[in-house]
C-alpha atoms as a PDB file:
ATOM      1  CA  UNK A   1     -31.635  -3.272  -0.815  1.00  0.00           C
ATOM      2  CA  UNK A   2     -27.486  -3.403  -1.239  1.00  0.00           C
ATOM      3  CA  UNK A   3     -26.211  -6.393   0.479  1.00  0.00           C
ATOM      4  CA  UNK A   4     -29.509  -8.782  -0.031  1.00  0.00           C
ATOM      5  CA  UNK A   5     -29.324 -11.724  -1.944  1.00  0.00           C
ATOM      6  CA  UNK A   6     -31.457 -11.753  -5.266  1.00  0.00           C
ATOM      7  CA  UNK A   7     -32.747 -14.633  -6.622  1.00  0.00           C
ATOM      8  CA  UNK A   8     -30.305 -15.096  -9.444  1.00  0.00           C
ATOM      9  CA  UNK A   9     -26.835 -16.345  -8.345  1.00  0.00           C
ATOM     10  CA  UNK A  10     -24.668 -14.964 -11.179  1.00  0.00           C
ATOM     11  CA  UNK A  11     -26.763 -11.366 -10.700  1.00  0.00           C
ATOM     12  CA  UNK A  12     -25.651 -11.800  -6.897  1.00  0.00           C
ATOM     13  CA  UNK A  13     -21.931 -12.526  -7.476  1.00  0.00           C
ATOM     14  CA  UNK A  14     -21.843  -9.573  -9.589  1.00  0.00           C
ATOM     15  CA  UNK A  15     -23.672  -7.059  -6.579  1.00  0.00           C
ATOM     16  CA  UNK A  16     -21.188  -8.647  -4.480  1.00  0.00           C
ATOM     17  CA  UNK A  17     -18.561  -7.950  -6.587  1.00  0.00           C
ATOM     18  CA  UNK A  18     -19.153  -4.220  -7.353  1.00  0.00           C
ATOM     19  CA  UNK A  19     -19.540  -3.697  -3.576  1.00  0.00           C
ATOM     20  CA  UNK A  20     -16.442  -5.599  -2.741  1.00  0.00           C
ATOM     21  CA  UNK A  21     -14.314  -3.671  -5.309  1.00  0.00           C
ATOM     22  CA  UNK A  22     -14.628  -0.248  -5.845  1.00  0.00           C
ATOM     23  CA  UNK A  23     -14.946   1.748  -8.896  1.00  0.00           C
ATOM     24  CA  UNK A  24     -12.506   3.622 -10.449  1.00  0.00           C
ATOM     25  CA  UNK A  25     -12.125   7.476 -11.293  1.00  0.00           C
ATOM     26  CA  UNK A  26     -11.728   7.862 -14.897  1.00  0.00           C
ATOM     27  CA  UNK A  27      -8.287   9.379 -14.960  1.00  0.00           C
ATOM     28  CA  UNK A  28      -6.920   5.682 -13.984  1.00  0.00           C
ATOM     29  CA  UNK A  29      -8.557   4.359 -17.455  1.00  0.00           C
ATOM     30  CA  UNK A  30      -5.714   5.018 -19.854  1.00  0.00           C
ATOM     31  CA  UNK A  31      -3.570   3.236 -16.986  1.00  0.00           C
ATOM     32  CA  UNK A  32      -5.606   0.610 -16.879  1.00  0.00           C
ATOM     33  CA  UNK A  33      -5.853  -0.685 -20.544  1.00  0.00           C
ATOM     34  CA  UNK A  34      -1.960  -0.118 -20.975  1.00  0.00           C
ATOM     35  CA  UNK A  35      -1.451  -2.059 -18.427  1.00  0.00           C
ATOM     36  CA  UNK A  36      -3.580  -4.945 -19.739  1.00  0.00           C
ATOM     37  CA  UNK A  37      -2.152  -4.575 -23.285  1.00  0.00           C
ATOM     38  CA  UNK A  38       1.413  -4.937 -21.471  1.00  0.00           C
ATOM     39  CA  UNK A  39       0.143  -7.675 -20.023  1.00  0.00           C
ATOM     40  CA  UNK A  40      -0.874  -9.974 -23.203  1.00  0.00           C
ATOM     41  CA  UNK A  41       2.592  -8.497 -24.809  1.00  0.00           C
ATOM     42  CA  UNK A  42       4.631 -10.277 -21.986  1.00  0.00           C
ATOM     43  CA  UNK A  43       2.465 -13.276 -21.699  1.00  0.00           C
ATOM     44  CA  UNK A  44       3.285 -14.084 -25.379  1.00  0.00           C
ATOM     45  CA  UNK A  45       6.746 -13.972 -23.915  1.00  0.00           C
ATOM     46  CA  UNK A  46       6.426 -15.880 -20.556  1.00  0.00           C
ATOM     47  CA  UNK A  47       4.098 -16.365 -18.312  1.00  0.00           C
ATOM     48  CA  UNK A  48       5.935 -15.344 -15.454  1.00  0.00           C
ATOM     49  CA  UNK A  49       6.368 -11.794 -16.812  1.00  0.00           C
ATOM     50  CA  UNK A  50       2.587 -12.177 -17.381  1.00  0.00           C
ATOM     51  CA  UNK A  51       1.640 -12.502 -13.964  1.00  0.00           C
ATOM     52  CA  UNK A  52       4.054  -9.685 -12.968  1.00  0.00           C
ATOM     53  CA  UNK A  53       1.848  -7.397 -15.468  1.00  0.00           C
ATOM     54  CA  UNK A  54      -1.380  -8.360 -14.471  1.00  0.00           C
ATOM     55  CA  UNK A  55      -0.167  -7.866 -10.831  1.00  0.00           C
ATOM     56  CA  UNK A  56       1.181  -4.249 -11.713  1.00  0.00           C
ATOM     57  CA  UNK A  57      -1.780  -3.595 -13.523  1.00  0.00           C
ATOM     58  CA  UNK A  58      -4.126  -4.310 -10.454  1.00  0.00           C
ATOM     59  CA  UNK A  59      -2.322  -2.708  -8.373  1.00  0.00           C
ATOM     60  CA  UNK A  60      -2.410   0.603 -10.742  1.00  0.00           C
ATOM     61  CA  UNK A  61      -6.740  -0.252 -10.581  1.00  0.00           C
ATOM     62  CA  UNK A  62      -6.339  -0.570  -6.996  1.00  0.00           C
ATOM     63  CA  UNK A  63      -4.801   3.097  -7.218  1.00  0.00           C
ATOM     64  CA  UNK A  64      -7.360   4.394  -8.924  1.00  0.00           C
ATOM     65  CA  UNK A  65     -10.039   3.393  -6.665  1.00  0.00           C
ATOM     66  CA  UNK A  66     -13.322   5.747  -5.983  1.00  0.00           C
ATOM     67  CA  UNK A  67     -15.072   3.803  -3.108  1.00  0.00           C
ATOM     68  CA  UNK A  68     -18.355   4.878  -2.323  1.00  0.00           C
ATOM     69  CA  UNK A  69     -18.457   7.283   0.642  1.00  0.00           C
ATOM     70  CA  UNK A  70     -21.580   9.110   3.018  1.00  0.00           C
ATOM     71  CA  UNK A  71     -21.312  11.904   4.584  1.00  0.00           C
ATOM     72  CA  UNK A  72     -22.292  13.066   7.986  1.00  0.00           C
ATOM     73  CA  UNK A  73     -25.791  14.730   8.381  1.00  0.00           C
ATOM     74  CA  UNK A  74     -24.573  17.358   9.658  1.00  0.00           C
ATOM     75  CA  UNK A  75     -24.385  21.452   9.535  1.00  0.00           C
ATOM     76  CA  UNK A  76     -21.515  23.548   9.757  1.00  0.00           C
ATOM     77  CA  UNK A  77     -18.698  20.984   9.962  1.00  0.00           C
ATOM     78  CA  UNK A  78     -15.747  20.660   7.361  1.00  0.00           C
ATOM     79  CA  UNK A  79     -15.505  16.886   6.549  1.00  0.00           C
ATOM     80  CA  UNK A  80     -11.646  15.723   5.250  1.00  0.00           C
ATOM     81  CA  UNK A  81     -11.318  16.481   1.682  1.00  0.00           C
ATOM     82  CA  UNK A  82      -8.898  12.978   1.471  1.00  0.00           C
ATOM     83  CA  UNK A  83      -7.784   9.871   3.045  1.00  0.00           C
ATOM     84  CA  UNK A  84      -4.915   9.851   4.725  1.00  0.00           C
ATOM     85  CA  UNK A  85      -2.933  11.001   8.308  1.00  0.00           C
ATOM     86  CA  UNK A  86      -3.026  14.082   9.571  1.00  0.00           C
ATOM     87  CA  UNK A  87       0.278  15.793   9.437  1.00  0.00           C
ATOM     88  CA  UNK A  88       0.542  19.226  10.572  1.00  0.00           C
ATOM     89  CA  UNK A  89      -2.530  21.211  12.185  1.00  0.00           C
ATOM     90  CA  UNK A  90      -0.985  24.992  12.304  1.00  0.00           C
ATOM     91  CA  UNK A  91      -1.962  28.309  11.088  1.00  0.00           C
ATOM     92  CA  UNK A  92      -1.171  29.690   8.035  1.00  0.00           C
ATOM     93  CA  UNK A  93      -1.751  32.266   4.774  1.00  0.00           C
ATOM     94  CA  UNK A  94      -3.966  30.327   2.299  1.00  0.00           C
ATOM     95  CA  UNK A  95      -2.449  30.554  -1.438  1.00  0.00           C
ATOM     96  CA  UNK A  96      -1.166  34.349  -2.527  1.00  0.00           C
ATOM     97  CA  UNK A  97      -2.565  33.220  -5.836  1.00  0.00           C
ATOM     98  CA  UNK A  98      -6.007  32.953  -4.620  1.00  0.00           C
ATOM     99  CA  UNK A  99      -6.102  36.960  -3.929  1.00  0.00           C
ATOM    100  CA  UNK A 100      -7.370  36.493   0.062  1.00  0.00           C
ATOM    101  CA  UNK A 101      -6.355  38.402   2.153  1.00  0.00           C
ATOM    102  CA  UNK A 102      -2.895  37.616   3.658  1.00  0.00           C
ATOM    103  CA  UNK A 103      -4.091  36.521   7.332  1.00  0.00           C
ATOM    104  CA  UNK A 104      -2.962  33.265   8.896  1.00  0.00           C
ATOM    105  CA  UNK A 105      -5.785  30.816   9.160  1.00  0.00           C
ATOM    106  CA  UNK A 106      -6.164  27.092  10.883  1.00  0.00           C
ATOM    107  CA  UNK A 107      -4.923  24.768   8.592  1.00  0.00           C
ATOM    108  CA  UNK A 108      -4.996  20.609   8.766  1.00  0.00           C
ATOM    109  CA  UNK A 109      -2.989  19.094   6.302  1.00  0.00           C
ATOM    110  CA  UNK A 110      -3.782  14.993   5.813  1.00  0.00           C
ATOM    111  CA  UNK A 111      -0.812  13.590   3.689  1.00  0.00           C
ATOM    112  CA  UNK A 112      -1.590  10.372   1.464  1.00  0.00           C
ATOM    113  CA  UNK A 113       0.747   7.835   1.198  1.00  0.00           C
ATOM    114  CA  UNK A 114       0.831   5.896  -2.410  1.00  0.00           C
ATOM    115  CA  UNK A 115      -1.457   3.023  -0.467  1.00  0.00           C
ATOM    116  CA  UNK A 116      -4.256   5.746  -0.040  1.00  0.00           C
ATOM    117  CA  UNK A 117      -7.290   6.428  -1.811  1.00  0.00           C
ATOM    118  CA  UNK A 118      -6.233   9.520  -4.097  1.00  0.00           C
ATOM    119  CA  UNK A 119      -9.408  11.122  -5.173  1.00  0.00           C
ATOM    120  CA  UNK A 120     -10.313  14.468  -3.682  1.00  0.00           C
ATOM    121  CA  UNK A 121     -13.941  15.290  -2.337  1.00  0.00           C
ATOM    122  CA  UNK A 122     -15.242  18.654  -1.463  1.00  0.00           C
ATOM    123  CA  UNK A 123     -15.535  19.296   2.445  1.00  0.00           C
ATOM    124  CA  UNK A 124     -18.641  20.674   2.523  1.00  0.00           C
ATOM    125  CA  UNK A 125     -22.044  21.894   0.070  1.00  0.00           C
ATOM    126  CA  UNK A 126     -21.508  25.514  -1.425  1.00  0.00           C
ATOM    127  CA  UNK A 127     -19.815  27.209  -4.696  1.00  0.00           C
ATOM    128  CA  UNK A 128     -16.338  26.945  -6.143  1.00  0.00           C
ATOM    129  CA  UNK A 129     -15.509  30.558  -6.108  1.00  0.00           C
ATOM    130  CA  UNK A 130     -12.046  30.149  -7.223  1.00  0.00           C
ATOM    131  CA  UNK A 131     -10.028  27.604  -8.923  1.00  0.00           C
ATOM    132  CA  UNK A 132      -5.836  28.449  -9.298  1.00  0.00           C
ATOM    133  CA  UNK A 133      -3.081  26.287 -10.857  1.00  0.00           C
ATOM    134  CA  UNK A 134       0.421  26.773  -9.714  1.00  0.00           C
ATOM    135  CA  UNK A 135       3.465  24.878 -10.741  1.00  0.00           C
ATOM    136  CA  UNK A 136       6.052  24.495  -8.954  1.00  0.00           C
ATOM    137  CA  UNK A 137       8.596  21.377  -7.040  1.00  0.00           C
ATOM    138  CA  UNK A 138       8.346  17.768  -6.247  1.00  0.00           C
ATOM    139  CA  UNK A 139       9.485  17.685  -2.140  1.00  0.00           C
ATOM    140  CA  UNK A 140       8.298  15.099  -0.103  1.00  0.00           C
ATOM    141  CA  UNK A 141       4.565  16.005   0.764  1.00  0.00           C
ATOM    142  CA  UNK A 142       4.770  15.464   3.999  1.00  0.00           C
ATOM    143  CA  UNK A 143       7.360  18.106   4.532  1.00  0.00           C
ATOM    144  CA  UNK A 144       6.040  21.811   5.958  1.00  0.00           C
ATOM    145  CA  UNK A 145       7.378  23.923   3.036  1.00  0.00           C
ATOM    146  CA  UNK A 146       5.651  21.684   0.570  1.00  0.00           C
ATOM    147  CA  UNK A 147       2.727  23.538   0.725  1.00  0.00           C
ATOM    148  CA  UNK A 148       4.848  26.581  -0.666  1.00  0.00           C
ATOM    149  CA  UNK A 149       7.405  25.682  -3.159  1.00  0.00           C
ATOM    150  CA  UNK A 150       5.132  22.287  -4.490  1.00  0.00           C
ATOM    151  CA  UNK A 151       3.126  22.503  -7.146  1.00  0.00           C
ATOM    152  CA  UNK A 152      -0.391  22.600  -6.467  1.00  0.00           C
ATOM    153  CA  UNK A 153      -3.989  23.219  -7.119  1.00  0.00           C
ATOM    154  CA  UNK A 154      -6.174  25.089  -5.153  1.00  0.00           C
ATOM    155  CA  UNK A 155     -10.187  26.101  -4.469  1.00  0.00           C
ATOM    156  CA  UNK A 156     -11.810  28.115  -2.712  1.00  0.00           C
ATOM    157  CA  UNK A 157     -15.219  26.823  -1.547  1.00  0.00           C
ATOM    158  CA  UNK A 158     -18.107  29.302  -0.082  1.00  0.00           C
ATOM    159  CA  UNK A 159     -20.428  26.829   1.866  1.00  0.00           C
ATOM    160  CA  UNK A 160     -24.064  26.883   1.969  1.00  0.00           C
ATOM    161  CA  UNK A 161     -23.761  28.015   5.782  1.00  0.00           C
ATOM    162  CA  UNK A 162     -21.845  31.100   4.580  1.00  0.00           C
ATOM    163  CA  UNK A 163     -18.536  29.981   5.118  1.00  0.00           C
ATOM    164  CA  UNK A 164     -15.148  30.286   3.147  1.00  0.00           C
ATOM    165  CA  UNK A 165     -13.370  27.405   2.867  1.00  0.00           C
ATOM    166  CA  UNK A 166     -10.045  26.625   1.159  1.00  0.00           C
ATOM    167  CA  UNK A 167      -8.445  23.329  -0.273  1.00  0.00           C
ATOM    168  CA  UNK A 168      -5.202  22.963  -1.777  1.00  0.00           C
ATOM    169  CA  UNK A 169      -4.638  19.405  -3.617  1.00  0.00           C
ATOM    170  CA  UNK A 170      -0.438  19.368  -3.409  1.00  0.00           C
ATOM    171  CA  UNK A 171       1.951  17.305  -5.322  1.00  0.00           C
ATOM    172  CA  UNK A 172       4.358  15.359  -3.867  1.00  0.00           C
ATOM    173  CA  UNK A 173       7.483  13.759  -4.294  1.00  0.00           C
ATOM    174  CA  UNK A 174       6.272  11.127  -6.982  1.00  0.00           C
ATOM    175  CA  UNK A 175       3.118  12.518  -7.834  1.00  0.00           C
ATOM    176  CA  UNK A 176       3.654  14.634 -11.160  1.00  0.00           C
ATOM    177  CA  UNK A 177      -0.126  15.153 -12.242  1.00  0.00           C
ATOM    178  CA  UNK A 178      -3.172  17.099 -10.183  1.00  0.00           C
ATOM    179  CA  UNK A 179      -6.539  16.923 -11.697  1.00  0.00           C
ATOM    180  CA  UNK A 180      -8.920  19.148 -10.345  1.00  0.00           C
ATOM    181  CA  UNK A 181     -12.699  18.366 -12.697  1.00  0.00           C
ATOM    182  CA  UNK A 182     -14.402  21.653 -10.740  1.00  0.00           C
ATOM    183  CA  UNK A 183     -14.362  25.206 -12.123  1.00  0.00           C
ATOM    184  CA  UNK A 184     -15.778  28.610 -11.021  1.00  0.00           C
ATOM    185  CA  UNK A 185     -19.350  28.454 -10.321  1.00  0.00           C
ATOM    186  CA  UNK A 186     -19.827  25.462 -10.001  1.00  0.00           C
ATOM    187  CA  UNK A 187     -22.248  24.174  -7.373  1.00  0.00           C
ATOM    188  CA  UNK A 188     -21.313  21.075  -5.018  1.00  0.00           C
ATOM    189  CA  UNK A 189     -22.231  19.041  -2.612  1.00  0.00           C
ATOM    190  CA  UNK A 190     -20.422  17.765   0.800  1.00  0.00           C
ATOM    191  CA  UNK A 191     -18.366  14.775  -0.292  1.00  0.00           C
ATOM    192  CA  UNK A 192     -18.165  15.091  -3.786  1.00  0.00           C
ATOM    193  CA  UNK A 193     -15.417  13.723  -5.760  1.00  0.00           C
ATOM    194  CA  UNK A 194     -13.248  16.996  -7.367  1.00  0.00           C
ATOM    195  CA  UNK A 195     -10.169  15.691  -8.544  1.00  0.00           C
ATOM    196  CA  UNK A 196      -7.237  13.340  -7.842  1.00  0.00           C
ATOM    197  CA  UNK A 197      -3.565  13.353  -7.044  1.00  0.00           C
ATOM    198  CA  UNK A 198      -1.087  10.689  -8.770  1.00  0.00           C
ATOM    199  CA  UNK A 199       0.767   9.388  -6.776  1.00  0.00           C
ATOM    200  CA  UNK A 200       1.422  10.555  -3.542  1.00  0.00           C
ATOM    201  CA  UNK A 201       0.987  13.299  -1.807  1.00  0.00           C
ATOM    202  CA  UNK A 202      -1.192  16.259   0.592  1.00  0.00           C
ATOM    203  CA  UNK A 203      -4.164  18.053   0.731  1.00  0.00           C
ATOM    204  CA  UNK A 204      -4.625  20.792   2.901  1.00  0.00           C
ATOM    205  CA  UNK A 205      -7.832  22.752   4.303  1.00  0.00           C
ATOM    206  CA  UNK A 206      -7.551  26.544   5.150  1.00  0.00           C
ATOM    207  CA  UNK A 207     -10.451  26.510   8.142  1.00  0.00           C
ATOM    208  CA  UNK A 208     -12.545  30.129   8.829  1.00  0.00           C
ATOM    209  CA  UNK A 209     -11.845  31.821  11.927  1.00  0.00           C
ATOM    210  CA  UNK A 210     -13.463  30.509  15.302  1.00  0.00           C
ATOM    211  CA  UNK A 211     -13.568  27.063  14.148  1.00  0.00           C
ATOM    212  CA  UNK A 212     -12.698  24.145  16.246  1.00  0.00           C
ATOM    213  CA  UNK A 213     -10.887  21.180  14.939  1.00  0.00           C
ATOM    214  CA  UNK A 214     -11.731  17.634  15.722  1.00  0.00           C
ATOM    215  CA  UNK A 215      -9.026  16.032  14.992  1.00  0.00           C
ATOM    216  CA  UNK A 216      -5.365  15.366  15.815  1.00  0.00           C
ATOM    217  CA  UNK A 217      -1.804  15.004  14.519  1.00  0.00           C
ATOM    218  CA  UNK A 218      -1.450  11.316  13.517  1.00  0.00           C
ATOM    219  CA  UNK A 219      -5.422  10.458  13.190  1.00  0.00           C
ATOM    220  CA  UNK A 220      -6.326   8.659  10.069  1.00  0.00           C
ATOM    221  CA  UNK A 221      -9.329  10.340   7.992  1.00  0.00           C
ATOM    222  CA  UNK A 222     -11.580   8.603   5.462  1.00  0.00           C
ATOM    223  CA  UNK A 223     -12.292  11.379   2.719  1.00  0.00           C
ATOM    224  CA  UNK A 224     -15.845  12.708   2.094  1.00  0.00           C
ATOM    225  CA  UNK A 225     -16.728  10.872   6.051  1.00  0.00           C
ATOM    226  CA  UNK A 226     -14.280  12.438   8.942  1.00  0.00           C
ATOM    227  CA  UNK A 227     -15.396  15.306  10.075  1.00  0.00           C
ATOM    228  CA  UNK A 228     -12.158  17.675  10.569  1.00  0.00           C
ATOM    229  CA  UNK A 229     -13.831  20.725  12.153  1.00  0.00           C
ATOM    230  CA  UNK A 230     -16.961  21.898  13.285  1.00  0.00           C
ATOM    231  CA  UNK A 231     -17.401  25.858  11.786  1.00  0.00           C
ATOM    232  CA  UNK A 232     -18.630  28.189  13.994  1.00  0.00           C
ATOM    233  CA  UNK A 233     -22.292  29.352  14.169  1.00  0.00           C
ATOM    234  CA  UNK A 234     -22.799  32.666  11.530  1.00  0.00           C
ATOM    235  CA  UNK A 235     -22.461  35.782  14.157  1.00  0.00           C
ATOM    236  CA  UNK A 236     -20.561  33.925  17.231  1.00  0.00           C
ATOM    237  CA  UNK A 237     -17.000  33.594  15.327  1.00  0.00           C
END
């Protein structure tokens, strides 16, 4: 069981260890070993400038953390596909370039700030549907017209419930990179890890109509765990 001690001390330190620190997504691995070869390059110079690169460099780990998360037991609720604070809760028209049809829905945007977890995770079990790329600025992320003019990446995400769901991974004003590891078809589960963000910015959920959001402006969410809206029951929306 996680958390017992074994009966080997080194094999202990090292459970204790991987649940203390959590893995990291594989898009922070080129970062990683850059860093470290940095690292030995300016501790053959000083080793002050070698404790400032191995500082950087676990901070840039620390970015690229994927900690373990469970997701509620529960039907017809849209978890939060990130961590972060909840920024705007409004309706709007999903995407134009995701073809739906152009009628405002409830939106909850949760912006990350660069001390936040930066993987994505799918809100709920179902089928990518759609998957659309679009480039555009580099605004602040937290601003309301970021989700227009920013470039972004978005899904749409039919649930095993029957819903349609829609997530938008946005850049913001230092991120410069989305990757989104999902394509059409593909089948998911509730809390899955999609994609990632460097290095901050928002990710927005397009709710179905007659849901009712559980959350407010300001609340911090832990991605793949906070439930942002329960979905209404199939025939009562």
């Amino acid at each position: 069981m996680s958390g017992q001690p074994t009966g080997n001390p080194l094999a202990h330190a090292v459970q204790l260890a991987r649940e203390t620190f959590p893995p990291m997504h594989p898009a922070g691995r080129p970062f990683l070993f850059g860093g470290l070869a940095a690292t030995l390059v300016l501790r053959r110079f000083s080793k002050r400038l070698g404790v400032v690169g191995g500082l950087a460099t676990a901070g840039m780990a620390a970015f690229f953390r994927e900690p373990k998360r469970v997701p509620p037991a529960r039907d017809n609720v849209a978890i939060s596909a990130a961590d972060g604070t909840v920024s705007l809760i409004e309706e709007a028209v999903p995407p134009a370039e995701l073809g739906l049809p152009a009628e405002p829905r409830m939106r909850v945007s949760v912006f990350l700030s660069v001390y936040d977890v930066h993987v994505q995770r799918t809100p709920a079990a179902g089928v990518i549907s759609k998957v659309a790329y679009k480039p555009g600025k580099f605004l602040s992320a937290d601003l309301d017209k970021a989700s227009e003019v920013n470039e972004r990446n978005s899904l749409v995400l039919h649930t095993v419930d029957g819903h349609e769901l829609v997530v938008v991974q946005i850049a913001g004003l230092v991120a410069r990179r989305i990757r989104c590891d999902v394509r059409e078809g593909d089948k998911v589960s509730a809390g899955d890890t999609y994609g990632i963000i460097r290095f901050g910015s928002r990710v927005d959920t397009y709710l179905p109509p007659g849901s009712r959001v559980v959350v407010a402006k300001g609340q911090r969410t832990v991605g793949g765990e906070t439930v942002l809206a329960e979905l209404p029951v199939q025939g009562e929306s």
